[in-house]
Every structure is written in C-alpha cells, then in structure tokens.
Protein backbone atom coordinates (compact mmCIF):
# COMPACT_ATOMS: atom_id res chain seq x y z
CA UNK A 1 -10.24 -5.14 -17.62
CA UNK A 2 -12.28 -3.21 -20.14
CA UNK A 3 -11.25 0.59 -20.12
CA UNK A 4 -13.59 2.47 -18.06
CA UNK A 5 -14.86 6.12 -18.90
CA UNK A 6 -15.64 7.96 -15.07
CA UNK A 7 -17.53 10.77 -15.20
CA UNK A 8 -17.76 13.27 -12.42
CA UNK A 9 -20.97 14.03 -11.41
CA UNK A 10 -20.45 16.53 -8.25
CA UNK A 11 -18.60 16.87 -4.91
CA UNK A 12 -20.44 17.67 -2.09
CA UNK A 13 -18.30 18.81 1.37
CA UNK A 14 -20.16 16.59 3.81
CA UNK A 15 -19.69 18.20 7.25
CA UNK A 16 -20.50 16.52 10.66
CA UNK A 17 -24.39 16.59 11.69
CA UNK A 18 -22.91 18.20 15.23
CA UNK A 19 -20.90 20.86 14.85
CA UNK A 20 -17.52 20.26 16.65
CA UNK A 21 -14.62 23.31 17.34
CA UNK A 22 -11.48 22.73 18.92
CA UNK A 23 -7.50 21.52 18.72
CA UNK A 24 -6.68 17.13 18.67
CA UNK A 25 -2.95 17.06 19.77
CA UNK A 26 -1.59 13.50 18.03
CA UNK A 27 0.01 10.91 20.11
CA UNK A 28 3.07 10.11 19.50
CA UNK A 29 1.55 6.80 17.85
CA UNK A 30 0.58 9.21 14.75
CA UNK A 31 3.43 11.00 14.71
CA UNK A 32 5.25 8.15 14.10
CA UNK A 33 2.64 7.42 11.01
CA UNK A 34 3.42 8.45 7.67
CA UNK A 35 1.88 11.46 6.21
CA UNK A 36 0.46 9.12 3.47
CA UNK A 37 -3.24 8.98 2.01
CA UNK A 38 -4.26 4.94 2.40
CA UNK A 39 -6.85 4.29 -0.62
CA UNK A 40 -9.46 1.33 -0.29
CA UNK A 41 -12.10 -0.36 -3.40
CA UNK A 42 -15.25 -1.82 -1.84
CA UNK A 43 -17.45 -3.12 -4.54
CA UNK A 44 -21.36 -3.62 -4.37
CA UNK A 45 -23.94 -5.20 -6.61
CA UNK A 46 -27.49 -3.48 -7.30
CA UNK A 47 -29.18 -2.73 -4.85
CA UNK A 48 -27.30 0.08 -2.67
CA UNK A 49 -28.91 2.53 -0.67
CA UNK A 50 -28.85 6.19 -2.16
CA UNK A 51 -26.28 8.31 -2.80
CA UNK A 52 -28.45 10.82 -0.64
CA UNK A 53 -28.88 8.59 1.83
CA UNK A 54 -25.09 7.52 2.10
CA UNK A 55 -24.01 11.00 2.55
CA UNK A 56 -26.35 11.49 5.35
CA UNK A 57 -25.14 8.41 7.52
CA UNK A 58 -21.47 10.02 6.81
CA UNK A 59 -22.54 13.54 8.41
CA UNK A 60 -23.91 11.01 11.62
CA UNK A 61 -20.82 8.87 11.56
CA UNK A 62 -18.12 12.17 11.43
CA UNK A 63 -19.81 13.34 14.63
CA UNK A 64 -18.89 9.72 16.29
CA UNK A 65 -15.40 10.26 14.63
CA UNK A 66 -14.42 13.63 14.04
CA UNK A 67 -10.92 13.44 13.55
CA UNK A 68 -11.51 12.63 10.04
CA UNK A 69 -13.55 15.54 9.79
CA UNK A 70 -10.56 18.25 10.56
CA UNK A 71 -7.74 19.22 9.04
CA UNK A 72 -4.19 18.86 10.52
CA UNK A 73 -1.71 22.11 11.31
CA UNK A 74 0.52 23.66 13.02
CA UNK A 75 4.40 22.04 14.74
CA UNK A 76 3.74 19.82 16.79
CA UNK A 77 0.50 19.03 14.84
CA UNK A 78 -2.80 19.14 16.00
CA UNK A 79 -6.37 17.95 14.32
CA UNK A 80 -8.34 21.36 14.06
CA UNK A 81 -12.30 21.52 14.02
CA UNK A 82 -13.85 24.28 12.88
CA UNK A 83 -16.73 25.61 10.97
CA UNK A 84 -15.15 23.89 7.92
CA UNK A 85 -14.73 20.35 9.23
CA UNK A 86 -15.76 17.92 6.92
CA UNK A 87 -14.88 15.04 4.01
CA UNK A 88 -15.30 15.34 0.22
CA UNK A 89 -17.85 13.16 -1.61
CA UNK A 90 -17.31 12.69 -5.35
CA UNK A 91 -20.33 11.15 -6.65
CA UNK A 92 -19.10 9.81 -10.46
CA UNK A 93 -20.62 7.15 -12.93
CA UNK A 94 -19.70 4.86 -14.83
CA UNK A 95 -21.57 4.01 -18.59
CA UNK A 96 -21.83 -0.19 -18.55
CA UNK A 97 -22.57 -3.30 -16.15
CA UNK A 98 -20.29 -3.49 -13.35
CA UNK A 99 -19.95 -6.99 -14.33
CA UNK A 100 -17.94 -5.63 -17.70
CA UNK A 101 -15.21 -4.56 -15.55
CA UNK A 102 -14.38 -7.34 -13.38
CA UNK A 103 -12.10 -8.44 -12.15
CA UNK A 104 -10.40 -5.50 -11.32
CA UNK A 105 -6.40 -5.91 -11.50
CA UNK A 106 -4.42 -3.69 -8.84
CA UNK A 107 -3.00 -1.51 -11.96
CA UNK A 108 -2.72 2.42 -11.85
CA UNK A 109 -5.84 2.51 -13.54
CA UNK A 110 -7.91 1.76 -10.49
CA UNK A 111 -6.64 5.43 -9.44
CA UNK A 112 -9.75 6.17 -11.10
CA UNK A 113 -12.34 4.68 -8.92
CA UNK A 114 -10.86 6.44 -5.79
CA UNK A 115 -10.60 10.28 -4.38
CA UNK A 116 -6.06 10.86 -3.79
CA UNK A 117 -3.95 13.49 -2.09
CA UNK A 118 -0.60 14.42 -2.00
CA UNK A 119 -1.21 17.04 0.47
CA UNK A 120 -1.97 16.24 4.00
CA UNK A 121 -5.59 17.14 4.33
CA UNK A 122 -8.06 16.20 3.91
CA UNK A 123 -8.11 13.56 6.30
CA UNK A 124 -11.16 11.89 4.80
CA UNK A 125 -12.18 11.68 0.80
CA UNK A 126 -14.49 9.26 -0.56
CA UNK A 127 -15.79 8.35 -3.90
CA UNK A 128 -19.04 6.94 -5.24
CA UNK A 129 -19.05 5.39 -8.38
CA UNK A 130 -22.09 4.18 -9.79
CA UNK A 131 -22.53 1.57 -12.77
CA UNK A 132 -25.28 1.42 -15.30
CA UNK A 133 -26.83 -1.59 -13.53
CA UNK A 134 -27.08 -0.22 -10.50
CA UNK A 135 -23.37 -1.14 -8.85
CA UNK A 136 -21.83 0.59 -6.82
CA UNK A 137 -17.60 0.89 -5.89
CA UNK A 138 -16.71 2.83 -2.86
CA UNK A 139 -13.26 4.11 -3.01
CA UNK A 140 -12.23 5.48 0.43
CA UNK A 141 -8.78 7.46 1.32
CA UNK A 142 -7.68 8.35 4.53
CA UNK A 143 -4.71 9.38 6.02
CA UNK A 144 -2.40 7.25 8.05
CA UNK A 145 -1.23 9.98 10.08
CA UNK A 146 -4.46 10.18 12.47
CA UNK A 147 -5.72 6.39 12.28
CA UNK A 148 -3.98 3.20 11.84
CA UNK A 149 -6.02 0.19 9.78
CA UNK A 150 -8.40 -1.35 12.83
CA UNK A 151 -9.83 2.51 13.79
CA UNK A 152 -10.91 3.11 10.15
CA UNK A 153 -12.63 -0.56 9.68
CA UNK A 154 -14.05 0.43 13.17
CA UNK A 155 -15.36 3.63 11.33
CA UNK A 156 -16.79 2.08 7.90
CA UNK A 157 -18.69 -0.27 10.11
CA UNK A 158 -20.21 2.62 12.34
CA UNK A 159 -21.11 4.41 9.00
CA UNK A 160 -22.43 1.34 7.67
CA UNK A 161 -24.53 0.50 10.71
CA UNK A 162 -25.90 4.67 10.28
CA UNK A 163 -26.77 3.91 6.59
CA UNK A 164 -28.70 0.40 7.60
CA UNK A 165 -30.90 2.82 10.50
CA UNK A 166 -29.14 -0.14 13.36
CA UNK A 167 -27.88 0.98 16.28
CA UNK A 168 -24.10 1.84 16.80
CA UNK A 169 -22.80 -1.01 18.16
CA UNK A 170 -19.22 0.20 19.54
CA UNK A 171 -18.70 3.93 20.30
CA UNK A 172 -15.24 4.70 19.53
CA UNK A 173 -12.64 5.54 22.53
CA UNK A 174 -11.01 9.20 22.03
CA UNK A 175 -9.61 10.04 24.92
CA UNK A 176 -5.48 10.16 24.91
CA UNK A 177 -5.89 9.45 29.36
CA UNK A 178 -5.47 5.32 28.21
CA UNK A 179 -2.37 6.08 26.82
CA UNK A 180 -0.44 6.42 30.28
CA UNK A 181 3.26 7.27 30.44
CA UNK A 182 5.43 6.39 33.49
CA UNK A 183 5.99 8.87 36.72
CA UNK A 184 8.83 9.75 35.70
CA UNK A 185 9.27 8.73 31.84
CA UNK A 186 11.54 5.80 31.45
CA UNK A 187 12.15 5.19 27.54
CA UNK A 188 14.30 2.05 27.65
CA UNK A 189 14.55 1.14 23.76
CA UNK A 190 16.38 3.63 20.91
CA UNK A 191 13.46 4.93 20.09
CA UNK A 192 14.74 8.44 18.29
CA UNK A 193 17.13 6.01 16.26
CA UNK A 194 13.54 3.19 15.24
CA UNK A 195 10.18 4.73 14.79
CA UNK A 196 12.00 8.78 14.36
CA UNK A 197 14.85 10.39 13.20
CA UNK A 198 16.30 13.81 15.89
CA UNK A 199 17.27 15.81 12.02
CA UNK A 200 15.62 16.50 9.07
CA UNK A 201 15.47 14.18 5.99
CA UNK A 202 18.17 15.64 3.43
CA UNK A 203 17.42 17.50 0.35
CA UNK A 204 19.43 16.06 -1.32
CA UNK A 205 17.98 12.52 -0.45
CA UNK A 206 14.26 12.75 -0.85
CA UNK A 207 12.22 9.47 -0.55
CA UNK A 208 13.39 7.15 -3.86
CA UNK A 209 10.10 6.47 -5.55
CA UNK A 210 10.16 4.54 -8.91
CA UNK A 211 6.78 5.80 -10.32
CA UNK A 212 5.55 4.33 -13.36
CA UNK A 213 8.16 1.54 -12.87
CA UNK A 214 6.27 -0.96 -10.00
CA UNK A 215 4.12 -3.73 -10.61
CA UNK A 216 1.61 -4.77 -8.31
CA UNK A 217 1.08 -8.75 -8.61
CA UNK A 218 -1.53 -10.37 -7.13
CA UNK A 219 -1.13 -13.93 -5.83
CA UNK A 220 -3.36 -16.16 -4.48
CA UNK A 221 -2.74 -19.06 -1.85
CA UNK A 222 -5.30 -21.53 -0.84
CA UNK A 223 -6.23 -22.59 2.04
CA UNK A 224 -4.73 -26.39 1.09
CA UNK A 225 -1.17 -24.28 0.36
CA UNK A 226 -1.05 -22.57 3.71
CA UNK A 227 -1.94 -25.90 5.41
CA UNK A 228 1.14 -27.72 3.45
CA UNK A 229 3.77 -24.99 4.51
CA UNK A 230 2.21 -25.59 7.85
CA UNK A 231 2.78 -29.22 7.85
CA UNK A 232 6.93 -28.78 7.35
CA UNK A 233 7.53 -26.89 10.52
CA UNK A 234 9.07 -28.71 13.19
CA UNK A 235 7.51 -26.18 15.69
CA UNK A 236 4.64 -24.20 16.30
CA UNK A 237 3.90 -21.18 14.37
CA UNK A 238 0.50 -19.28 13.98
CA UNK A 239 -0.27 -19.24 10.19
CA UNK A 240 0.53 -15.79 9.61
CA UNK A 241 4.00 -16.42 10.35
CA UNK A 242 4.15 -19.36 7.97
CA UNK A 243 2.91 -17.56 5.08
CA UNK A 244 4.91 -13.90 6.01
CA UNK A 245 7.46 -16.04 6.16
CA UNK A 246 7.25 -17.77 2.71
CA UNK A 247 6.37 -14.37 1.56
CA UNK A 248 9.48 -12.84 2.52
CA UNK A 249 11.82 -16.15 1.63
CA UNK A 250 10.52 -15.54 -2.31
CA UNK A 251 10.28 -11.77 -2.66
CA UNK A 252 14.02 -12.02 -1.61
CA UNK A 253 14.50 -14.43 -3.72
CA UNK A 254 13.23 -12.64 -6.79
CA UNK A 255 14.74 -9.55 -5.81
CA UNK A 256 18.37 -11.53 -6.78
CA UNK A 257 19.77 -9.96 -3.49
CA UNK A 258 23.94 -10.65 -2.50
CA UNK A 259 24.19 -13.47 0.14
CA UNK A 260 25.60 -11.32 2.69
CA UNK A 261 23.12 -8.31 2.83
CA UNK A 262 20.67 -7.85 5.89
CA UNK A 263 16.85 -8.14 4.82
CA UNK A 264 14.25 -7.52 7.12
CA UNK A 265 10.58 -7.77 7.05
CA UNK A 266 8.19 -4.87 8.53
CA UNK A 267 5.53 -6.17 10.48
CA UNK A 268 2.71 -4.38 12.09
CA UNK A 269 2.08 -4.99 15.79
CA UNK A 270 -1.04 -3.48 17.37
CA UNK A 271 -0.60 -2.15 20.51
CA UNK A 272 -4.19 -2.25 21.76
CA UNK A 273 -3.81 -5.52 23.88
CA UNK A 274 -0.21 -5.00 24.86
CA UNK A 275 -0.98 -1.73 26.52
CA UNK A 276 -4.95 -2.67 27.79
CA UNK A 277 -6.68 -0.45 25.71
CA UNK A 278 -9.91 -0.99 24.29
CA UNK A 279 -10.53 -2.60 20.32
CA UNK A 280 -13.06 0.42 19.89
CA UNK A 281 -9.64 3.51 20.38
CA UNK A 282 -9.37 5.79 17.61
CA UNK A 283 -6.03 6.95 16.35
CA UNK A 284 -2.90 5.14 15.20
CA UNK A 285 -1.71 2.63 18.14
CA UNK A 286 0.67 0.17 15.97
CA UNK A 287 4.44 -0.33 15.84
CA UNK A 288 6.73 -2.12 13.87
CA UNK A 289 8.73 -5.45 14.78
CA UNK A 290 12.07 -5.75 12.47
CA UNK A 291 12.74 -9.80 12.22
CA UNK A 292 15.82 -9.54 9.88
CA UNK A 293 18.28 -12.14 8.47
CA UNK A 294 21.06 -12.50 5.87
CA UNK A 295 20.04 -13.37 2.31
CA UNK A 296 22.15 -16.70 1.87
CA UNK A 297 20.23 -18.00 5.46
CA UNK A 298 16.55 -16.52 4.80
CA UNK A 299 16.78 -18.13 1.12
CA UNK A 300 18.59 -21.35 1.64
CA UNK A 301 16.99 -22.04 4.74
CA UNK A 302 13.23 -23.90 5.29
CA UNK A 303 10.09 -21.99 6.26
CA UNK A 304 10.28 -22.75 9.38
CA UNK A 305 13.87 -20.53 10.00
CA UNK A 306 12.11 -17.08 8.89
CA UNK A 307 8.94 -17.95 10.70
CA UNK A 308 10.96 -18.39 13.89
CA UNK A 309 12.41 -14.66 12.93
CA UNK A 310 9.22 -13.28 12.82
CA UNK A 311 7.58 -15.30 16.11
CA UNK A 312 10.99 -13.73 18.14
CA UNK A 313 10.93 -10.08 16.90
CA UNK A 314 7.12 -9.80 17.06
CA UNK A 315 7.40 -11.49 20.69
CA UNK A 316 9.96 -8.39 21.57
CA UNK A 317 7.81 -5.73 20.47
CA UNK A 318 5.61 -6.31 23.82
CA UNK A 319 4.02 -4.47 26.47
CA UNK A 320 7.28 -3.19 27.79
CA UNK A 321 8.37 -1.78 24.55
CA UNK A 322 5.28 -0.25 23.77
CA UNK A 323 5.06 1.31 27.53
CA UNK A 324 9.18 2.41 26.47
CA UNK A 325 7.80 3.66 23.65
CA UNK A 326 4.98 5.87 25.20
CA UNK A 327 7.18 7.64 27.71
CA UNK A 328 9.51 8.85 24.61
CA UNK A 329 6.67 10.60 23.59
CA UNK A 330 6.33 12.30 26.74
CA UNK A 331 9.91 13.42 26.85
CA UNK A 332 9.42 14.81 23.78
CA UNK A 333 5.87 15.94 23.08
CA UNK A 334 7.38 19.54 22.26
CA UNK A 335 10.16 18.45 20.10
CA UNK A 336 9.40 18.34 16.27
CA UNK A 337 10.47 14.36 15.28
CA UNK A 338 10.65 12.68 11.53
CA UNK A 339 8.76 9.52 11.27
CA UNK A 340 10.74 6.67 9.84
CA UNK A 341 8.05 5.43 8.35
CA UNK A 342 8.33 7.49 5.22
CA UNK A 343 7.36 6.75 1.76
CA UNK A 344 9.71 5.41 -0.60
CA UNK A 345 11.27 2.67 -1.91
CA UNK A 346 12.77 -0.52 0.68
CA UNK A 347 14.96 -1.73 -1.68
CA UNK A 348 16.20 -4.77 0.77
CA UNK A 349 13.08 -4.80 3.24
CA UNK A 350 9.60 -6.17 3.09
CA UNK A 351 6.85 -4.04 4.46
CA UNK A 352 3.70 -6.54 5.36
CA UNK A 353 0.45 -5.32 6.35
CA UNK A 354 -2.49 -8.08 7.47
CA UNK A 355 -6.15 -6.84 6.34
CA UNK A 356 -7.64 -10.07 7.20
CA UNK A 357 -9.03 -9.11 10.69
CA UNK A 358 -10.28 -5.85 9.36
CA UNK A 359 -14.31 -5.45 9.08
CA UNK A 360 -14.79 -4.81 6.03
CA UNK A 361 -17.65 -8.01 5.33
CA UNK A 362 -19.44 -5.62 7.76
CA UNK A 363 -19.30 -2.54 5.46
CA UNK A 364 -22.96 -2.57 4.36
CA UNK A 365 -24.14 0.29 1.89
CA UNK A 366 -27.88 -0.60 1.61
CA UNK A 367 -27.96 -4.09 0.05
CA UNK A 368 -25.26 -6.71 1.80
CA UNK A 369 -21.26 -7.39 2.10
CA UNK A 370 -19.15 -6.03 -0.37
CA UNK A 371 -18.40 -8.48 -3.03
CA UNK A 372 -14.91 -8.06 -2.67
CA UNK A 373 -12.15 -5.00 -1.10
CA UNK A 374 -9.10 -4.81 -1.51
CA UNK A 375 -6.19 -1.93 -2.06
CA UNK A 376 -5.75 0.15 -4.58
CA UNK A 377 -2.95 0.85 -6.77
CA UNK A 378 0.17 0.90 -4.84
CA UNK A 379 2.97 2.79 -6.32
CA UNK A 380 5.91 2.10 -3.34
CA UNK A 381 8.00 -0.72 -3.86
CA UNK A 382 8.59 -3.44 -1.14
CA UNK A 383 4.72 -3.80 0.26
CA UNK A 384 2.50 -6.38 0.84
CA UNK A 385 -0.98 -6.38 1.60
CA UNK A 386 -2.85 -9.18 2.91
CA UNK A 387 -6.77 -10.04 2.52
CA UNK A 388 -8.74 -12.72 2.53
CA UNK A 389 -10.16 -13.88 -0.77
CA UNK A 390 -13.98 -13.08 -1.09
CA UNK A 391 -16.19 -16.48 -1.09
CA UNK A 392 -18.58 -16.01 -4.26
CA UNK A 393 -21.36 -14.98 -1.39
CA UNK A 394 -19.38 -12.36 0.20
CA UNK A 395 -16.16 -10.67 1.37
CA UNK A 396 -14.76 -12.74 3.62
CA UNK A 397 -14.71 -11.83 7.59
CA UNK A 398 -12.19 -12.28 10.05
CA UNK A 399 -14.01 -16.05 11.33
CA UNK A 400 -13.50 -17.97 7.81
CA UNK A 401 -10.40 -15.48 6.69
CA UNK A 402 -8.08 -18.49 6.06
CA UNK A 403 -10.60 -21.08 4.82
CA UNK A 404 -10.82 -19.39 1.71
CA UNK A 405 -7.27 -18.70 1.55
CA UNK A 406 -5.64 -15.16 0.74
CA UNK A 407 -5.02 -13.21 -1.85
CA UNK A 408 -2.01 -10.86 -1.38
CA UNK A 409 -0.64 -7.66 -3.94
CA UNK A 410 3.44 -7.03 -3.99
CA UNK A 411 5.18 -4.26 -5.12
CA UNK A 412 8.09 -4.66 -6.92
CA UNK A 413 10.08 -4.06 -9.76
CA UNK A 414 8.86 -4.67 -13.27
CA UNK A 415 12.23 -7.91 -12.98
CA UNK A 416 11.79 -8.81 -9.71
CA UNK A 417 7.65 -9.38 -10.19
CA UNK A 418 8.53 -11.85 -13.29
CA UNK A 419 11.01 -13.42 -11.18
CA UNK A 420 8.67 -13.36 -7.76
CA UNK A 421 5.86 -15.14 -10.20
CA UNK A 422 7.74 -17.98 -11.44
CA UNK A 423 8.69 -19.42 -7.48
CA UNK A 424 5.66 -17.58 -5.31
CA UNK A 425 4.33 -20.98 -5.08
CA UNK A 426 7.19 -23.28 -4.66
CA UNK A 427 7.73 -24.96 -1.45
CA UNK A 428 11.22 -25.62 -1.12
C-alpha cells in the first residue's frame, strides 16, 4: 500500500436529535464483554452522501440507539445519558485516488483510517475519511462492553437507512424484561469459574500483549476449497465447522505446540434464538462454547475430528445453559465480577469470530454497498475474524457469503504466521 498522509479536518460531538437522561444497568451479557474498543473499515467509491448529511442521520439513529450515545460509570456499571450524550466524528482527508491505496493490508497502519480508545468511553467514535476522488472510508469503533457484533450491524443499517431518507425497517428491542431469570435463580453450570472470575486480576499478571510483535495474515479460501474439505467428512457438518475446524487444525500446527497440551477454540454462540428473543435486541447476548482437544489428536487427526469438537461443544452451549447462565446474573447483579474475556494474548487457544451474517452490504452512505469491510488492525494474538470476500460489485451479504468464499485475518506471531502460511491451504 502506498503511504497515506491523513489530515484532520475537525471533530464534531454529534449528540442524539432527542435528548435522552437517565441510568442503563448492563446485563450480565455485557458484563461478561470485554472492555475493548472493536474498530471496523467500510470503504466507498465517489459518490457518498455529505459529510453534513451523514452526521445528521447519526444524531436520528443515536436517538433509536442511545446506548452508544452515553458514557459508562459507576460499580456495577451503568450507561449514563445526560446533557453530554453523544459520539465523536473526525472528519479527515486524504491527498490522492482512493484507488492508489488499495488494497488495504490489515497492518498497524490502517490505525490511521479509524477513531481508537484505550479508555472505556466513548462508546461510539467514528471517522470519515475522504479521498481526492471523491471516496470515502468509514472507520467505526465501538465498544464491546454494551453491544455484541449483530446489535451494531443492526445499528449501521438503521443509520444507513436515516442517511438514504427510507424508513427504519427494524426498531431495535431495549428492554432487559426478555431476558427472564428463573423464580427462584437456578445457575446449574460454573459460571463464576467460565465467563467471570470471584477476585481481581493480579498486578503482577496483567494481560500479556506482544505489541509491535503480531502479524495479521490474511488468507483467502474459495468457495471450491471449502466445498473439498466438505467432501472428506464422513458426517454432516455445517460449513462453518469445516472451515473453523481446518482453521484451528493449522494455526496449531504453525504454532509448533507439544503433543500433549490442551488447545481449544473460542467460538461465539448467539443467544438470541436459544433464549426467544428477538434479531432486532440491543446489547451483548453471546457466549462462548470451548471445543478443546490435545495437540497430537487435533493435528494428526482429519477435518472431520475437530469439526465434530466444535458441532458437540457449540450443541452444549444451548438454551439451558444460556437460561443457567441468566439466573447467575441475578444472584449476583450487586456483586462486582471480572470478565474472562480479557484482552491479551491465548497463547494455546483460538478465538474465532464469524462476520459473515453481519449487514454490512446494507451499510449505504449515499451511493451503494461498501466495496469491501473488514477489521482493522488487530494487535492480540490468537484471533480470527471471518468475512466474506467482496464480489467486484459489492460487499458480500449474508445470502451469497460462501459463494464467493472467505477471506479470514489471524493473529499470530511474526514465526508462527510464516509457518501458518506455508500449510493454511493444505488438506491433509
């Protein structure tokens, strides 16, 4: 990619058009989120609507969602609005063509084409970025502690819908009364010992980040590759468990792990139709499933054994875990808890997280679907993202989001990424 000058134009604090006071106790579905700012890179050919125009739909769309709008304090936390409630807009430029740029790589340079925080508010920050020619790349950063992945593509379609003058086509669900605990509260899983810790994190052991030392490669499998890992399993699996599966085989692989150490992948499970809540609720409703093996089996073994792993543990984290899961929060909505799910490196594990049914094709700033999205610069080691690869017309949407196969970014180790290169598209 050709280095790339940003200049900063302004920031304007975009507030919602109706003024909103009041206190958003989280669930305990965002209190088991990590305090983490998740940053986004949609990216638009000429024409886009205005700048102007953009920030207006924003001020409609925080009034439909005004989580994003507040600012989180206080033990146990709440979402505050006030008077102040709003989201930062940089509004920056670029000198050249889009086109110069492209393809952008997911390197720490992309850092520039998106708003970050270390700190826990604010909630909401977005970036525009235009090019000489008219292009336009949105970078968008939220944090995970007051929405999980489907409630913010639910948002960016809402604000996209304000900036096209449509009508709102799903008005987001708020209310914490669909999350029901039991009469009494009957957690039946370890749940202070999964998603929380009952003490502290130690000083002395802060999360291990390796800054400046993670690569983020980018691989791409087709459509034909996913259908021939398909073809070797001897039973059913839906295609995200063949390819998480292959996934994990390889980055284990690469990693040069000893035979007899436990891996595990992280997978995301979204509780929305376990528990009978609507697509359209707002906040974090998502859990983790832990399929986990030894080394010397996941490695040696055929697709088929991990997928199998991940079918199972996914299968467990059901309706009656997520119901377990809900009346631990109740038992201890007054108790301060630590999140598991904090940053650092996982060393052994393999965190996977599945963009492809997200709505971002939908995310229309004034002139079509984003030519491509996809994650910034990730610098955590152990992650995956999943997307689908844009078509040359558009981003691809959840309906085609395997025909044009997937592209997915890894984080690992400067080693382990040479390593995870050479075999990511062996089939063994």
């Amino acid at each position: 990619m050709v280095a790339m000058e940003v200049k900063h134009l302004n920031t304007t604090w975009v507030k919602p058009e109706t003024r909103l006071h009041g206190k958003i106790p989280l669930t305990i579905f965002d209190r088991a989120s990590a305090d983490l700012h998740i940053a986004s890179i949609l990216v638009y050919d000429a024409p886009t609507a205005s700048n102007t125009k953009i920030k207006l739909a924003l001020a409609k769309a925080l009034t439909y969602y005004p989580v994003l709008a507040g600012k989180l304090s206080g033990q146990p936390p709440v979402v505050v609005l006030d008077d102040e409630a709003g989201a930062p807009v940089s509004e920056m430029s670029v000198e050249g063509n889009l086109e110069d740029f492209l393809p952008f790589k997911p390197t720490p340079e992309l850092s520039m084409l998106h708003p970050y925080t270390q700190e826990t508010n604010p909630l909401l920050m977005i970036q525009l970025t235009r090019f000489a020619c008219g292009g336009l790349v949105l970078g968008l950063c939220a944090n995970h502690v007051v929405a999980d992945g489907q409630s913010m593509s639910n948002f960016y379609v809402t604000w996209s819908q304000l900036i096209m003058e449509k009508e709102v086509s799903s008005i987001p669900t708020h209310s914490r009364s669909v999350l029901r605990p039991r009469d009494p509260p009957m957690p039946e899983y370890p749940h202070q010992d999964m998603e929380f810790s009952m003490s502290p994190p130690s000083d002395d052991q802060p999360p291990e980040f390796y800054e400046g030392a993670i690569e983020n490669v980018q691989v791409h499998y087709s459509y034909d590759f996913i259908m021939k890992l398909k073809e070797r399993l001897e039973t059913k699996h839906s295609t995200f468990e063949c390819l998480l599966s292959h996934l994990w085989k390889k980055v284990t692989a690469a990693r040069g792990l000893d035979d007899q150490v436990i891996t595990r992948a992280r997978v995301s499970v979204n509780g929305r139709p376990r528990l009978g809540v609507s697509g359209d609720y707002f906040g974090n409703l998502v859990l983790t499933a832990f399929p986990a093996a030894k080394v010397k089996d996941l490695v040696q073994e055929d697709v088929g054994y991990g997928a199998r792993l991940i079918k199972e543990a996914v299968g467990q984290t059901g309706s009656e875990y997520f119901q377990s899961f809900l009346d631990f929060g109740e038992l201890n909505k007054d108790k301060e808890l630590y999140p598991s799910a904090v940053p650092g490196s996982l060393s052994t594990d393999l965190e996977v997280d599945s963009w492809l049914g997200f709505q971002f094709h939908q995310v229309d700033m004034g002139g079509g679907a984003p030519r491509l999205f996809m994650p910034s610069w990730i610098p955590i080691e152990g992650l995956a993202i999943i997307t689908p690869t844009p078509t040359p017309e558009k981003a691809a949407g959840p309906s085609d989001r395997w025909r044009s196969g997937v592209d997915i970014i890894v984080t690992l180790l400067p080693e382990h990424a040479a390593a995870f290169e050479k075999i990511a598209h062996s089939i063994d």
